[in-house]
PDB file of N, CA and C in Angstrom:
ATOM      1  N   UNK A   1     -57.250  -6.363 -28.182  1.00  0.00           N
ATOM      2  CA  UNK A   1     -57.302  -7.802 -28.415  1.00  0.00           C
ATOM      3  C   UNK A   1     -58.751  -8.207 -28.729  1.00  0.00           C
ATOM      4  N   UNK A   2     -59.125  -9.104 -29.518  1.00  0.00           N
ATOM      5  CA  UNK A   2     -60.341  -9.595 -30.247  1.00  0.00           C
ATOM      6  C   UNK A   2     -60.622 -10.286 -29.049  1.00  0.00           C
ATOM      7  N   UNK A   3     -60.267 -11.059 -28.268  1.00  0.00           N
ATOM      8  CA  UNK A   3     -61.035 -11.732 -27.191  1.00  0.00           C
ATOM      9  C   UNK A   3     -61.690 -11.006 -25.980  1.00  0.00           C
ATOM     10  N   UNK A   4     -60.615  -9.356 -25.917  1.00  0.00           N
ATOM     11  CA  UNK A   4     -61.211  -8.568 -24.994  1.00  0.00           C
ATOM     12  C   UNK A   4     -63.002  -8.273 -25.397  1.00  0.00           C
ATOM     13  N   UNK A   5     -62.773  -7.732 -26.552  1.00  0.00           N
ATOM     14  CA  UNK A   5     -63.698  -6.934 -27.125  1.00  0.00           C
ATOM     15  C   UNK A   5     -65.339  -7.974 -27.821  1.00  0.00           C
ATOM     16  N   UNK A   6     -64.942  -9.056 -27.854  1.00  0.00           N
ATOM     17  CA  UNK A   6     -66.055 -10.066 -27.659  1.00  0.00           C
ATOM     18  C   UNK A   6     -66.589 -10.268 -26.697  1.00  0.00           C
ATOM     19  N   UNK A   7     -65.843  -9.964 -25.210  1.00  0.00           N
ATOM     20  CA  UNK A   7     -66.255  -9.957 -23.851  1.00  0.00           C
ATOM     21  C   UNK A   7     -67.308  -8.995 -23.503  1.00  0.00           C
ATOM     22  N   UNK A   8     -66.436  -7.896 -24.064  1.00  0.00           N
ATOM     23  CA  UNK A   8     -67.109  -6.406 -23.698  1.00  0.00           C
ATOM     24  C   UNK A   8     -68.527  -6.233 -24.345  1.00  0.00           C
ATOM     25  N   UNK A   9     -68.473  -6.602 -25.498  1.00  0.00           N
ATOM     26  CA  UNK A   9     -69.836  -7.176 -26.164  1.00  0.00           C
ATOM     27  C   UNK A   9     -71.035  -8.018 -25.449  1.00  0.00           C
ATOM     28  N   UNK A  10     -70.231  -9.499 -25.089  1.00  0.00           N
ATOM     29  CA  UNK A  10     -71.395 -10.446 -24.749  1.00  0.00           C
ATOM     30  C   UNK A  10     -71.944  -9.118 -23.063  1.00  0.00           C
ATOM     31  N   UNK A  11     -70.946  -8.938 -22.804  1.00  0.00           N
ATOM     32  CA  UNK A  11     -71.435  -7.984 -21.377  1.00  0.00           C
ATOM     33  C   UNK A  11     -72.195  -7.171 -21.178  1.00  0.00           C
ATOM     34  N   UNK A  12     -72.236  -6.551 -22.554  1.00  0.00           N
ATOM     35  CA  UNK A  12     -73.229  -5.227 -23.002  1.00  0.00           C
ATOM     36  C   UNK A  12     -74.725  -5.791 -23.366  1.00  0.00           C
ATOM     37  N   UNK A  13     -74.218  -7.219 -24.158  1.00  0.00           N
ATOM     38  CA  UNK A  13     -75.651  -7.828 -24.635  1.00  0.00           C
ATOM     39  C   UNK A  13     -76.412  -8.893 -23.711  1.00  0.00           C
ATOM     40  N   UNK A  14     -75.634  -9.251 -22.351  1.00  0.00           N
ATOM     41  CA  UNK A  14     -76.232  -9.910 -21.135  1.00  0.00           C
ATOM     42  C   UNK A  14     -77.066  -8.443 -20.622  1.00  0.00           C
ATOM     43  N   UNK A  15     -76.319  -7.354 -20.390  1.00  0.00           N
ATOM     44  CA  UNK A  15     -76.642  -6.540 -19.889  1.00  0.00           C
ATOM     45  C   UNK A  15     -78.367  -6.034 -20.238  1.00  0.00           C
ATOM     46  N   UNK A  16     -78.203  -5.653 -21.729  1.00  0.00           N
ATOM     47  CA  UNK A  16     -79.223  -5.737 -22.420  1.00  0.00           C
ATOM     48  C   UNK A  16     -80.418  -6.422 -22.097  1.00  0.00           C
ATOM     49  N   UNK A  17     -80.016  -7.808 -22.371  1.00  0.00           N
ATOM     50  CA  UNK A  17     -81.225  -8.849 -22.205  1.00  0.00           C
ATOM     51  C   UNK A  17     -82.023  -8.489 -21.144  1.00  0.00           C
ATOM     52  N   UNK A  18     -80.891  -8.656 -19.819  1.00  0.00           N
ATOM     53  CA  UNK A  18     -81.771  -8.346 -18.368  1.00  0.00           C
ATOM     54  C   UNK A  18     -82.888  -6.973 -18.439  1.00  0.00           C
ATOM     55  N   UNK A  19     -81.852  -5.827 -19.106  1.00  0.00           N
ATOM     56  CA  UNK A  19     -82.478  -4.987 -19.228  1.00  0.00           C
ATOM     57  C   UNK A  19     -84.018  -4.850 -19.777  1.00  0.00           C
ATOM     58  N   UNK A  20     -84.173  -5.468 -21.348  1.00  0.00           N
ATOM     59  CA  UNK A  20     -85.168  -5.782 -21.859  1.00  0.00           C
ATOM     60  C   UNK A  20     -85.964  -6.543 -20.770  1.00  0.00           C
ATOM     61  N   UNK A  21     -85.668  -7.726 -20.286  1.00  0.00           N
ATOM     62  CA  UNK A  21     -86.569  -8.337 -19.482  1.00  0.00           C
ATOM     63  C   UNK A  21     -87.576  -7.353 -18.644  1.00  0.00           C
ATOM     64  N   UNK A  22     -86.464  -6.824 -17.913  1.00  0.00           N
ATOM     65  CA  UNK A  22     -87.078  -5.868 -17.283  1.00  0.00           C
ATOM     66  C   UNK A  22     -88.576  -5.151 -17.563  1.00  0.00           C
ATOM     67  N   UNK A  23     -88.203  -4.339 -19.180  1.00  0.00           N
ATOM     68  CA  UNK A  23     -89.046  -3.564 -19.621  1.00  0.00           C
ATOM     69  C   UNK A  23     -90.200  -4.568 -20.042  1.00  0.00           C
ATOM     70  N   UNK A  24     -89.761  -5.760 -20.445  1.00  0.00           N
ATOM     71  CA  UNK A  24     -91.066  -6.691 -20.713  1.00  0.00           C
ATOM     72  C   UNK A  24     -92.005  -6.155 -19.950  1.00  0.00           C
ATOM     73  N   UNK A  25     -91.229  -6.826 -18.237  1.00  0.00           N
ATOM     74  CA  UNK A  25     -92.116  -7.292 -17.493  1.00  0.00           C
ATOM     75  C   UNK A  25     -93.199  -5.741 -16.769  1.00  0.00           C
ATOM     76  N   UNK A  26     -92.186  -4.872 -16.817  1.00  0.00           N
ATOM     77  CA  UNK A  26     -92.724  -3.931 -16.386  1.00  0.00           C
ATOM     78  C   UNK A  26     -94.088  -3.064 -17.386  1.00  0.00           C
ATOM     79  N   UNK A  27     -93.210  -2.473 -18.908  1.00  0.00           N
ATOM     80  CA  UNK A  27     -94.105  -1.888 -19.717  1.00  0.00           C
ATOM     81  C   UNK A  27     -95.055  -2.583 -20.257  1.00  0.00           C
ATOM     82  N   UNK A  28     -94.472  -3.561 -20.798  1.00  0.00           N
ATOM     83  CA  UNK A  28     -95.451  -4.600 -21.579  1.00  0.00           C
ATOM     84  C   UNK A  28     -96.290  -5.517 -20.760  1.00  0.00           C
ATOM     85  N   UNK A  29     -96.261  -6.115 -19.231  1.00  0.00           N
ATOM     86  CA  UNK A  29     -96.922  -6.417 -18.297  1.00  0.00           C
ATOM     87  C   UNK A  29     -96.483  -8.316 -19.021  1.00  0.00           C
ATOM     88  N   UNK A  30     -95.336  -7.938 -19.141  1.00  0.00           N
ATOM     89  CA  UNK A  30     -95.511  -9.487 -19.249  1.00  0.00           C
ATOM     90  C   UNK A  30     -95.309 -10.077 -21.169  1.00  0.00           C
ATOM     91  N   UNK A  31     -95.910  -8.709 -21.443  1.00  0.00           N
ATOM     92  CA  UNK A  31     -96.094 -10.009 -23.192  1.00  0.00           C
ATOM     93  C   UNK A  31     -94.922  -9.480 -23.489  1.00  0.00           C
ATOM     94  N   UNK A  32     -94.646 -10.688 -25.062  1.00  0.00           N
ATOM     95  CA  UNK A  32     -93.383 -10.994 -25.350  1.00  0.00           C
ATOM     96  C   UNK A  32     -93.358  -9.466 -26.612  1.00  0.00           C
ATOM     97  N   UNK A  33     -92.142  -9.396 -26.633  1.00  0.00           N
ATOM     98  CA  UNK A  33     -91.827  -8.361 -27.317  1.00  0.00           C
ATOM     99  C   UNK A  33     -91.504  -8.024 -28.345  1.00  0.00           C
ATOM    100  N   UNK A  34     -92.550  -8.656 -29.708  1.00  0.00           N
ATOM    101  CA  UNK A  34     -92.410  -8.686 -31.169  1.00  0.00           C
ATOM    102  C   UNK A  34     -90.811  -7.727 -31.649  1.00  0.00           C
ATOM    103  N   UNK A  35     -90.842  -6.885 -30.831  1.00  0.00           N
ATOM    104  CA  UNK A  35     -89.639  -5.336 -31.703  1.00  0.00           C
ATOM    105  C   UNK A  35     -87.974  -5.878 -30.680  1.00  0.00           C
ATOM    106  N   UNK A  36     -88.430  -6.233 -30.220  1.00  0.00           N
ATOM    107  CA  UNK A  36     -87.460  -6.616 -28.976  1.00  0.00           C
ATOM    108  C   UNK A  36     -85.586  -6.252 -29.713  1.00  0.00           C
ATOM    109  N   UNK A  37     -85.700  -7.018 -30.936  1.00  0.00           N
ATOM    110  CA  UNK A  37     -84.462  -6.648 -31.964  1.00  0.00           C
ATOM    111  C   UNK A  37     -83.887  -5.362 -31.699  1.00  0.00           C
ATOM    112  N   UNK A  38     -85.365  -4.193 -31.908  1.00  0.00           N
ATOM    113  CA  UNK A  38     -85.265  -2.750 -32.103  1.00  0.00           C
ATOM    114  C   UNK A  38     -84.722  -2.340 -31.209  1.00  0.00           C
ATOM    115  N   UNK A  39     -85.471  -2.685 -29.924  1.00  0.00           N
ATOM    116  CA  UNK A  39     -84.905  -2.425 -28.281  1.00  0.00           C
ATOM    117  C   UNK A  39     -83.535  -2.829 -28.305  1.00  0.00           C
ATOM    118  N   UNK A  40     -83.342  -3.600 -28.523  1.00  0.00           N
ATOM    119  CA  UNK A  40     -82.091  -4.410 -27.837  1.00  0.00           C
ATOM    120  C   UNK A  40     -81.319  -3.427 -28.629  1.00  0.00           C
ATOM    121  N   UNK A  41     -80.950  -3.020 -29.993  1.00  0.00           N
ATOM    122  CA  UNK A  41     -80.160  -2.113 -30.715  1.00  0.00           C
ATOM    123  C   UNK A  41     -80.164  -0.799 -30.433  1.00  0.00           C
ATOM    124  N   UNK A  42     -80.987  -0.541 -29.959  1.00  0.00           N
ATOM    125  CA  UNK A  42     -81.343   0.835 -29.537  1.00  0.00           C
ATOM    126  C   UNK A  42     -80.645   1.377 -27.880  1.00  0.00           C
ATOM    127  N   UNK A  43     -81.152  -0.069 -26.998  1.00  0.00           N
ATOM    128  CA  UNK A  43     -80.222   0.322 -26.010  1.00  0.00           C
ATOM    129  C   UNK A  43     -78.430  -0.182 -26.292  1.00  0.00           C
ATOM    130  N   UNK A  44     -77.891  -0.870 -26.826  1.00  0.00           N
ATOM    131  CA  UNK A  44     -76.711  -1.343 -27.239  1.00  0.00           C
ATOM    132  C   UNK A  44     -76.556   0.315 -27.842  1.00  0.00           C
ATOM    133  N   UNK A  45     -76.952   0.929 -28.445  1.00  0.00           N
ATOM    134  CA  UNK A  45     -76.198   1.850 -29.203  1.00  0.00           C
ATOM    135  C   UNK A  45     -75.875   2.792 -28.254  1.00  0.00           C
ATOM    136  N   UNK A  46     -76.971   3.314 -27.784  1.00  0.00           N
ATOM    137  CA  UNK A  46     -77.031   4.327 -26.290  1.00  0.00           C
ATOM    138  C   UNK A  46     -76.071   3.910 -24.894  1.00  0.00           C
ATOM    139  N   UNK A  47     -75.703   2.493 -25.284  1.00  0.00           N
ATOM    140  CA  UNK A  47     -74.607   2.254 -23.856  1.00  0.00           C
ATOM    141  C   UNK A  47     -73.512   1.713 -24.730  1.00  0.00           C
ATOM    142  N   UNK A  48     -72.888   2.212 -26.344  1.00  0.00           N
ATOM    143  CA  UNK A  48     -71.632   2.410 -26.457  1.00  0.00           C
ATOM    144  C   UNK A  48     -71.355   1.237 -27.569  1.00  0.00           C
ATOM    145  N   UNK A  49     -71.794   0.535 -27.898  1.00  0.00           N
ATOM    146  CA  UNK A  49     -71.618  -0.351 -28.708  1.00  0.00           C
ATOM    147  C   UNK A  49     -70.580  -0.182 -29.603  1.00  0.00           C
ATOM    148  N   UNK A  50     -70.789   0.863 -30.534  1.00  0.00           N
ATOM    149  CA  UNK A  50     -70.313   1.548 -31.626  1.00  0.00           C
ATOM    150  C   UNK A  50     -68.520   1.762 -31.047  1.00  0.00           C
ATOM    151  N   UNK A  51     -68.572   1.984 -30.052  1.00  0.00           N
ATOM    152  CA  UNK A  51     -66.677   2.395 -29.298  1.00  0.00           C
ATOM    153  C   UNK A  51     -66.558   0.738 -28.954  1.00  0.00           C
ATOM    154  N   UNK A  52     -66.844  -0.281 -28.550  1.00  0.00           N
ATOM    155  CA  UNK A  52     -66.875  -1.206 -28.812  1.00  0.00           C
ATOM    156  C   UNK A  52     -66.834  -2.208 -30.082  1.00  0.00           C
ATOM    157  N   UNK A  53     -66.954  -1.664 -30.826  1.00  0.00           N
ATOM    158  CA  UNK A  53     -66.915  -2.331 -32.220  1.00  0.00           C
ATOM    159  C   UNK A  53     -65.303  -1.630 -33.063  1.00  0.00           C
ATOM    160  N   UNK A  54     -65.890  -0.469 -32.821  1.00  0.00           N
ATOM    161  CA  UNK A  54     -64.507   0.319 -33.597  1.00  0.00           C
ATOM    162  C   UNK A  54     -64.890   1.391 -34.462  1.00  0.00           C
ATOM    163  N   UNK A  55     -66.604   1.587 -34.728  1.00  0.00           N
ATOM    164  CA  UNK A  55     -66.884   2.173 -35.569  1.00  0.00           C
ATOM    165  C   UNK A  55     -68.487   2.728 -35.153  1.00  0.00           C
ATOM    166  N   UNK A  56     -68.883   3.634 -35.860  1.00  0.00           N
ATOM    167  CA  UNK A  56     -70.391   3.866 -35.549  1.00  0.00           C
ATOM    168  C   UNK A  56     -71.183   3.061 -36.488  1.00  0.00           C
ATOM    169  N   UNK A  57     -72.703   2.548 -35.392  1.00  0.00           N
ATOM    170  CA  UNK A  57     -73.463   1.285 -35.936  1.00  0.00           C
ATOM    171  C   UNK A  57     -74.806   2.258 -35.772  1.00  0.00           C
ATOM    172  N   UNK A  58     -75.673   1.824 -36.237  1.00  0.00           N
ATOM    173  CA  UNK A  58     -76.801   2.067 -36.686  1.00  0.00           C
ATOM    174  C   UNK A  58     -77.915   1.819 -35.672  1.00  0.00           C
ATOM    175  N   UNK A  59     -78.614   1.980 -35.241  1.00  0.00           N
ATOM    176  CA  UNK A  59     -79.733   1.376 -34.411  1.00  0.00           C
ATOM    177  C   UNK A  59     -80.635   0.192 -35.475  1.00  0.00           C
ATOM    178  N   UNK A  60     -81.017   1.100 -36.256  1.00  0.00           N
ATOM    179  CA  UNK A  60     -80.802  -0.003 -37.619  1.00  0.00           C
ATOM    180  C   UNK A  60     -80.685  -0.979 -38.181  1.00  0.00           C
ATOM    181  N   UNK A  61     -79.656  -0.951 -38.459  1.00  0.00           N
ATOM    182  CA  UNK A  61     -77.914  -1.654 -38.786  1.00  0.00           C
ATOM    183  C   UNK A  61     -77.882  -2.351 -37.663  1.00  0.00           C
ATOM    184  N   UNK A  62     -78.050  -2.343 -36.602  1.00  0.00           N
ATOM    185  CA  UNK A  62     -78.211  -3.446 -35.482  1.00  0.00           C
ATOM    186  C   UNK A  62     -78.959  -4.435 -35.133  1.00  0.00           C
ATOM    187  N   UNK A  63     -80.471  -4.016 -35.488  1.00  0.00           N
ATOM    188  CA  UNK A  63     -81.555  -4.158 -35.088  1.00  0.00           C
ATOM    189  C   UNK A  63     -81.681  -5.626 -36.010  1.00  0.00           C
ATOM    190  N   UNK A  64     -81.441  -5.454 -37.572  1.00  0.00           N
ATOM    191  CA  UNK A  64     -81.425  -6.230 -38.404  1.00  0.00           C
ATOM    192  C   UNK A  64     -80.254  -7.349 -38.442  1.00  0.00           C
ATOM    193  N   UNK A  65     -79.124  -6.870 -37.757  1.00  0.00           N
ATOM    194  CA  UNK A  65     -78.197  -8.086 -37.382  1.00  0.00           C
ATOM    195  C   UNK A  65     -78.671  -8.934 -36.399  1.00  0.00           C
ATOM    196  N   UNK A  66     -79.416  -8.593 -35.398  1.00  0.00           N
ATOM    197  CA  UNK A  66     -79.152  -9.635 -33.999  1.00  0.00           C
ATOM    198  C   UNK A  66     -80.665 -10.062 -34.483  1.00  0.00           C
ATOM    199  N   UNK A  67     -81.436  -9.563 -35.752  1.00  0.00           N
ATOM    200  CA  UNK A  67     -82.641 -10.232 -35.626  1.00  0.00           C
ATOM    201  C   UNK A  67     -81.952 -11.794 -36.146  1.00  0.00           C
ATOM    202  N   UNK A  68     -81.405 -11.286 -37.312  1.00  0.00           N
ATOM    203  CA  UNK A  68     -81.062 -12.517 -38.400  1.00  0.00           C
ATOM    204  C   UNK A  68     -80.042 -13.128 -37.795  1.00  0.00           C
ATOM    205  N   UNK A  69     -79.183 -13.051 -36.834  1.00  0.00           N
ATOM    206  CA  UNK A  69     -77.855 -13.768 -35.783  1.00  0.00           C
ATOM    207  C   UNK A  69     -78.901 -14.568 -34.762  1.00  0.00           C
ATOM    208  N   UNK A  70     -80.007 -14.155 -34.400  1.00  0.00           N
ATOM    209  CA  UNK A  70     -81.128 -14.900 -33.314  1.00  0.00           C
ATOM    210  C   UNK A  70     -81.947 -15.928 -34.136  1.00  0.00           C
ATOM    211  N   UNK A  71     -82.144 -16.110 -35.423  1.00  0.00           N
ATOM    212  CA  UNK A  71     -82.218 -17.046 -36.420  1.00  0.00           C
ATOM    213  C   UNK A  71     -81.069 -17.770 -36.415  1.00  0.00           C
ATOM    214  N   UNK A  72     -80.332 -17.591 -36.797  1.00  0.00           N
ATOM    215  CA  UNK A  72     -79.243 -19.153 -37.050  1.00  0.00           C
ATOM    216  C   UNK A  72     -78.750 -19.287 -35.405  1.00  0.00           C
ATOM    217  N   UNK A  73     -78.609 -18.304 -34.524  1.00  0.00           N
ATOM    218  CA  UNK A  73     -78.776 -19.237 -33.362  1.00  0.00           C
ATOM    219  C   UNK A  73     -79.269 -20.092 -32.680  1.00  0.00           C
ATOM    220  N   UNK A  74     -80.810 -19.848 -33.084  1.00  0.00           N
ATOM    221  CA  UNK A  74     -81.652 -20.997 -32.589  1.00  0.00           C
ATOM    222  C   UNK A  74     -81.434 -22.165 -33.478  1.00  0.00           C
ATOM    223  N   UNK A  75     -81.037 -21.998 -34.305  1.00  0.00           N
ATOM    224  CA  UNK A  75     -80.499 -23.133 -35.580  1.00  0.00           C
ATOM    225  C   UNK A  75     -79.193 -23.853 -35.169  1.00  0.00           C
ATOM    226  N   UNK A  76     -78.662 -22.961 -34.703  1.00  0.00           N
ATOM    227  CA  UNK A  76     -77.347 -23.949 -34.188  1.00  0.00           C
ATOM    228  C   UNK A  76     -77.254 -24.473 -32.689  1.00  0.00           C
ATOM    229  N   UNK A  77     -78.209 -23.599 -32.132  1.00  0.00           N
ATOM    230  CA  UNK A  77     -78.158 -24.200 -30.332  1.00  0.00           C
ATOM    231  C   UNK A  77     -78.383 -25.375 -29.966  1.00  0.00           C
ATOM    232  N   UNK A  78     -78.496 -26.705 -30.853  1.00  0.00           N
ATOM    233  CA  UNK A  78     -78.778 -27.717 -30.317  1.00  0.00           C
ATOM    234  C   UNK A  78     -77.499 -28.228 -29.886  1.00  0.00           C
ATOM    235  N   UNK A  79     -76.089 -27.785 -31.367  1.00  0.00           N
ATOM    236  CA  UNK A  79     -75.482 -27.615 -31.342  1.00  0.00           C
ATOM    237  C   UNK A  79     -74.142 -27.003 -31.169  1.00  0.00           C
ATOM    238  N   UNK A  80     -74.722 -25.780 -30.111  1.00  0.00           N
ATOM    239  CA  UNK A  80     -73.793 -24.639 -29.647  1.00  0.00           C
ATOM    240  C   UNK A  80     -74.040 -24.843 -28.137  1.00  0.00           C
ATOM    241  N   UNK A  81     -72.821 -25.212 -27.402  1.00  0.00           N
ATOM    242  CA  UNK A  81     -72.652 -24.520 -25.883  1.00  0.00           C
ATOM    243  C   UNK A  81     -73.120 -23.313 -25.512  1.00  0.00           C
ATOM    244  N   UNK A  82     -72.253 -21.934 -26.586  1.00  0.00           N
ATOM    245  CA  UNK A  82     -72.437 -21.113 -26.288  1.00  0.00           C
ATOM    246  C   UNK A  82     -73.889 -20.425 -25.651  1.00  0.00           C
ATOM    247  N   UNK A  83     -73.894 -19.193 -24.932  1.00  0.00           N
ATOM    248  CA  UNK A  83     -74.958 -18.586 -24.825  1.00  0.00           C
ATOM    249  C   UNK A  83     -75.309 -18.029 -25.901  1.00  0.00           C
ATOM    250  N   UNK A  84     -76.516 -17.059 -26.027  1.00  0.00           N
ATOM    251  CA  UNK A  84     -76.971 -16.420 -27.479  1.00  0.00           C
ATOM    252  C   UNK A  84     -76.094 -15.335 -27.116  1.00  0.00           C
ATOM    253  N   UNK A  85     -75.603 -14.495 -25.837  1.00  0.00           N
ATOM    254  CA  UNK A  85     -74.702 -13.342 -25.836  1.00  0.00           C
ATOM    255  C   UNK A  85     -73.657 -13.592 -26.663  1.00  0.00           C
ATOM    256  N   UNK A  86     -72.702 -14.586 -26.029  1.00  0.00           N
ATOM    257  CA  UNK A  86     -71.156 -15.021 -26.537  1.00  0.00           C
ATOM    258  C   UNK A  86     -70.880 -14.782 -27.996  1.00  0.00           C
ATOM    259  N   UNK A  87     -72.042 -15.828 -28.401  1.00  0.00           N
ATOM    260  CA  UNK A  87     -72.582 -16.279 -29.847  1.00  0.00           C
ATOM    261  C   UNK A  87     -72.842 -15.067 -30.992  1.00  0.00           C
ATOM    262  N   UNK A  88     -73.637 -14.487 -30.609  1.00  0.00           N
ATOM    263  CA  UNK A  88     -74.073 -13.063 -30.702  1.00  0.00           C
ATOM    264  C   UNK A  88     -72.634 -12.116 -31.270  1.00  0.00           C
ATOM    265  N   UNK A  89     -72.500 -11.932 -29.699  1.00  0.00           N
ATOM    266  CA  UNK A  89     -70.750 -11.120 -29.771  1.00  0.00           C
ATOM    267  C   UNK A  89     -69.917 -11.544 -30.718  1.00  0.00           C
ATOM    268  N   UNK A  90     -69.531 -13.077 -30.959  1.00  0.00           N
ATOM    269  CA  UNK A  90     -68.698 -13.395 -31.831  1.00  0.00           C
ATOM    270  C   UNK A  90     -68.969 -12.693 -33.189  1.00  0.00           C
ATOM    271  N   UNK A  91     -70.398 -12.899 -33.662  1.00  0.00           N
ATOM    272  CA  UNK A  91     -70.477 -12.885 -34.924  1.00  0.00           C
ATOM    273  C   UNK A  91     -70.472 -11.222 -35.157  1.00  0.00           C
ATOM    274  N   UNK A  92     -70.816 -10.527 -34.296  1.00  0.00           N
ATOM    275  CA  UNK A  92     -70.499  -8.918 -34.555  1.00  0.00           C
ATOM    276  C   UNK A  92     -69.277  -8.921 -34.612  1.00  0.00           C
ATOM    277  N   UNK A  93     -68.442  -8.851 -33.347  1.00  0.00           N
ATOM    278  CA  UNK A  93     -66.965  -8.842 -33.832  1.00  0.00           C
ATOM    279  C   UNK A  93     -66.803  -8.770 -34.844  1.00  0.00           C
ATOM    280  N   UNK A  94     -66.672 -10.469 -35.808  1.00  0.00           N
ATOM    281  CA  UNK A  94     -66.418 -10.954 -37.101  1.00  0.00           C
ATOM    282  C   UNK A  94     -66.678  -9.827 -38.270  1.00  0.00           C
ATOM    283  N   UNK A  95     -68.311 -10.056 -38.109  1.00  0.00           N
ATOM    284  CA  UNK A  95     -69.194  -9.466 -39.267  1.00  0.00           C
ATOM    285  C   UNK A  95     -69.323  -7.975 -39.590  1.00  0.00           C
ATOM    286  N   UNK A  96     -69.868  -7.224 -38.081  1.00  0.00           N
ATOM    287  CA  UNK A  96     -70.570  -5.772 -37.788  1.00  0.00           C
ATOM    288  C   UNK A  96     -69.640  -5.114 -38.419  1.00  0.00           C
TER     289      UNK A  96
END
């Protein structure tokens, strides 16, 4: 079901975030994380993404979606409830 698998997504990409935070705070001591895209695709791929989607994705191929999906999100969040996960998830589902 498409609603499962948007779940399983935003879960992977909450997961993520925290994760990244993490490494901010720890490797980077705090600064913000110009590549962060890269990271975030890189761990999404390594914890399964790709069996989640339906197909194999790219680190890549990822990296360059959630950069350009984190652009029109901030574009629509004045106007979106959603979180950037949910939001995020949807449009892979759809798009990826």
């Amino acid at each position: 079901m498409a609603a499962d698998r948007v779940d399983a997504i935003s879960a992977l990409l909450a997961e993520t975030m925290e994760a990244h935070g993490k490494f901010e705070e720890t490797e980077l001591n705090g600064v913000y994380d110009q590549e962060w895209a890269r990271w975030y695709a890189a761990y999404a791929v390594e914890h399964g993404i790709s069996a989640l989607v339906g197909h194999a994705v790219t680190t890549g191929e990822l990296a360059q979606f959630l950069a350009s999906s984190n652009v029109e999100f901030e574009q629509a969040a004045p106007k979106t409830a959603e979180s950037w996960a949910d939001y995020t998830a949807r449009r892979i589902t759809a798009e990826l």
